[in-house]
Protein backbone atom coordinates (compact mmCIF):
# COMPACT_ATOMS: atom_id res chain seq x y z
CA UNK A 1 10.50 67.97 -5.85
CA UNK A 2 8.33 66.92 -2.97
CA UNK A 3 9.56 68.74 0.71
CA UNK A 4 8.73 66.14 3.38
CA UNK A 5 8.69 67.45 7.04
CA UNK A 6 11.92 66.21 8.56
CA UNK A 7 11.53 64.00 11.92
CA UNK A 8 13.78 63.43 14.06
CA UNK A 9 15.32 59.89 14.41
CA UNK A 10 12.92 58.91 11.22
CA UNK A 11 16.19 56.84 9.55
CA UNK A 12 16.26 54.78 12.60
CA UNK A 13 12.59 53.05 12.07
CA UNK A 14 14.18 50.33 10.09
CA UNK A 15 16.47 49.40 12.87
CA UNK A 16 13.67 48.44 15.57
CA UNK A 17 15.45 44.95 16.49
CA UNK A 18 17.62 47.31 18.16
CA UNK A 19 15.06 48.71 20.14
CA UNK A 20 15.29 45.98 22.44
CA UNK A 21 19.09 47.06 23.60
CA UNK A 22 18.51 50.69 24.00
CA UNK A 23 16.78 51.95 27.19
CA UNK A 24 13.04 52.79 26.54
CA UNK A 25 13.50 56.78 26.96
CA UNK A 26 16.56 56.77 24.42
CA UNK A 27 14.87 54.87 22.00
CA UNK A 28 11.58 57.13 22.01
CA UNK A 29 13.76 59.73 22.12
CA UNK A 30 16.08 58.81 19.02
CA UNK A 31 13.06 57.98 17.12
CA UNK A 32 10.40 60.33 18.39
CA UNK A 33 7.82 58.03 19.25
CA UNK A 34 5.51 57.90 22.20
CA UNK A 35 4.53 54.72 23.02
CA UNK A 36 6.42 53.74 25.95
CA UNK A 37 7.67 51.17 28.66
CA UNK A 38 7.89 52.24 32.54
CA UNK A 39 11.54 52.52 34.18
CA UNK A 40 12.51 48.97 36.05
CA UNK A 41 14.90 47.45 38.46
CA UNK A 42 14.97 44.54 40.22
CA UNK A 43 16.41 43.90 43.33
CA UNK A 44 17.86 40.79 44.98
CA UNK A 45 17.07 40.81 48.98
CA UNK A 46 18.18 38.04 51.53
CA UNK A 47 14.81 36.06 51.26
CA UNK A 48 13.13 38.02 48.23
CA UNK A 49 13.16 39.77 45.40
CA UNK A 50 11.88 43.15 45.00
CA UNK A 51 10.75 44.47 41.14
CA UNK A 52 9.75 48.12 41.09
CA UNK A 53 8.44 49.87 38.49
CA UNK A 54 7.31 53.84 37.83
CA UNK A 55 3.99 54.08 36.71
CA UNK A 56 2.95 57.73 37.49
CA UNK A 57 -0.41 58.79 36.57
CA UNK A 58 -2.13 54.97 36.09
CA UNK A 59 -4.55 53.38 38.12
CA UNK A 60 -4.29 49.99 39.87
CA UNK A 61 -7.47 48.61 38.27
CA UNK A 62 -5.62 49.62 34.72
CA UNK A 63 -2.23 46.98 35.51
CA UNK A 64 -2.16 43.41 35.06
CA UNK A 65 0.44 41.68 36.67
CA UNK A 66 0.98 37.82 35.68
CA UNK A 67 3.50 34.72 36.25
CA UNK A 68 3.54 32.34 33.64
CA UNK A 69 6.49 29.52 33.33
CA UNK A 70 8.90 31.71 35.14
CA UNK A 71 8.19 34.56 33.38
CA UNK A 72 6.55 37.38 35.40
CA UNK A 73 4.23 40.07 33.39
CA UNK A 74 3.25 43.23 33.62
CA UNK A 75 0.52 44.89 31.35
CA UNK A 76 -1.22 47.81 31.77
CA UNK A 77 -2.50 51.47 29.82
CA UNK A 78 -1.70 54.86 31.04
CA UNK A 79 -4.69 57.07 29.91
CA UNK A 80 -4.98 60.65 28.55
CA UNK A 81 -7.32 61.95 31.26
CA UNK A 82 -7.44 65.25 29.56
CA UNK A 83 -9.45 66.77 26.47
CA UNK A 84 -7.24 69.61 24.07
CA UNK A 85 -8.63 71.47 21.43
CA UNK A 86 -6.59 71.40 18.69
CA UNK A 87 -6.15 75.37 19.32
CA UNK A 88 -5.19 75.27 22.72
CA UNK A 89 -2.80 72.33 21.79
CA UNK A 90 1.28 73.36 21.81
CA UNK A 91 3.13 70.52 22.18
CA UNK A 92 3.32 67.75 24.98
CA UNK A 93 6.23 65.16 26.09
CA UNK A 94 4.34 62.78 27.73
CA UNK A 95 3.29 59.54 26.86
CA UNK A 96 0.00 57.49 26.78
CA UNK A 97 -1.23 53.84 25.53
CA UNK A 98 -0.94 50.60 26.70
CA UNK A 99 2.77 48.89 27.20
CA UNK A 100 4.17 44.91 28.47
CA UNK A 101 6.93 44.16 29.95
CA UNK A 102 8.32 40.43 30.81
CA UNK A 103 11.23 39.06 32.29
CA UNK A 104 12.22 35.96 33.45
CA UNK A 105 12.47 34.70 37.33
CA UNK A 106 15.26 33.13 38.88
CA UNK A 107 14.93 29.69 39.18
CA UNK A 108 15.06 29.95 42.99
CA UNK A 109 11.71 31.80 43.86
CA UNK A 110 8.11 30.75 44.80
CA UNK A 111 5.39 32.64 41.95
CA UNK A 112 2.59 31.34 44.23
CA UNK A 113 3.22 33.72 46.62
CA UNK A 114 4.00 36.55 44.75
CA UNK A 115 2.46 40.25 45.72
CA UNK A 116 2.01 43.48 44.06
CA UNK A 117 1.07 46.93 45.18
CA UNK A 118 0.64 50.56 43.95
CA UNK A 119 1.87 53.72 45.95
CA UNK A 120 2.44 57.17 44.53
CA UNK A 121 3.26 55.80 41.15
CA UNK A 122 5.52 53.30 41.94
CA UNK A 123 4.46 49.51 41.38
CA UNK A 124 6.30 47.34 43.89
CA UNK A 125 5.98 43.47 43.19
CA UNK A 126 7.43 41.22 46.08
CA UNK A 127 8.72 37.40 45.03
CA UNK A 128 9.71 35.74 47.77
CA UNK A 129 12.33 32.52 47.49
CA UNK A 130 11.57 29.76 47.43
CA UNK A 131 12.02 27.51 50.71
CA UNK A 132 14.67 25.32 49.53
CA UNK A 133 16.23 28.38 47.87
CA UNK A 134 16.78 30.29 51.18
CA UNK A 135 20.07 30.26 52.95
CA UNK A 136 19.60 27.89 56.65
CA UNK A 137 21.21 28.09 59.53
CA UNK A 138 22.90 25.14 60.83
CA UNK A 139 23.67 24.86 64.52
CA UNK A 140 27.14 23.25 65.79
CA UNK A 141 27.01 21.34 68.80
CA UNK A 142 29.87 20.27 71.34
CA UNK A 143 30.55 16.54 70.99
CA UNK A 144 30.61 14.33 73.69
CA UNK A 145 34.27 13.28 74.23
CA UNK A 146 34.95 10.02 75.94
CA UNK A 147 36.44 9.83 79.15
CA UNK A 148 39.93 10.05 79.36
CA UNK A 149 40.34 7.44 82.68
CA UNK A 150 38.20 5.24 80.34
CA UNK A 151 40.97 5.30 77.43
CA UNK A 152 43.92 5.11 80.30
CA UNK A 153 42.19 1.71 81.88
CA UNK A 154 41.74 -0.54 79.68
CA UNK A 155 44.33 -3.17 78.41
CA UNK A 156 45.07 -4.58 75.41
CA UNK A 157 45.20 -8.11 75.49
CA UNK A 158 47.12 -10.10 72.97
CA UNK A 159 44.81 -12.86 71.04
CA UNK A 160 45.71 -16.04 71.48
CA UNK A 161 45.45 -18.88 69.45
CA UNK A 162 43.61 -21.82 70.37
């Protein structure tokens, strides 16, 4: 008999459809793999929207952010910027390659305007809405009522027939 090396979440390989439905740390977790999707949300403001996403440790130059069909993108690689000997080497948590994410836009925003930038690890991408999407103001004005002596004065005549 053969004694394999027992990994954890190893029995759940065959199940990747469901990978989809967990959250990206549970999965990796469950299965003990490392590649690896940064943490989303997306936000719904009064004239934008506002996508953030954590990417500690990466460089701008290494993200790619696209909008194709309504369907926004973001590529990129986080990098192992270190060298280990395999001696010095004890165990590590983190994770490295490249990862994608997409997800679909509302219907109501404007992709030709859309901006993205890079601050302490956290990639903010502002989508702005599009014109006829955002809420407008409409002013009421007084109307001009008629005259009341002009309503009292005039007569009503009875048509007669000729």
């Amino acid at each position: 008999m053969t004694l394999e090396r027992w990994q954890p979440g190893w029995s759940l390989r065959p199940w990747r459809p469901f990978r989809e439905v967990l959250s990206p740390g549970l999965w990796n977790m469950l299965t003990n793999e490392r590649d690896w999707l940064p943490a989303t949300e997306m936000v719904e403001l009064k004239d934008k929207y506002l996508i953030k996403a954590e990417m500690p440790g990466i460089n701008e130059e290494d993200i790619e952010v696209s909008v194709s069909d309504n369907v926004l993108s973001i590529k990129g690689e986080k990098k192992c910027d270190c060298e280990i000997s395999e001696e010095n080497y004890y165990f590590s948590e983190r994770s490295y390659g490249s990862f994608s994410r997409s997800m679909t836009l509302p219907n109501n925003t404007d992709p030709q305007n859309i901006a993205a930038t890079l601050d302490n690890g956290i990639l903010e991408i502002t989508i702005p809405k599009s014109s006829e999407a955002k809420p407008k103001k409409v002013s009421v004005i007084k109307a001009a009522k008629p005259k009341k002596t002009d309503l009292n004065t005039q007569s009503i005549k009875p048509k007669t027939q000729s």
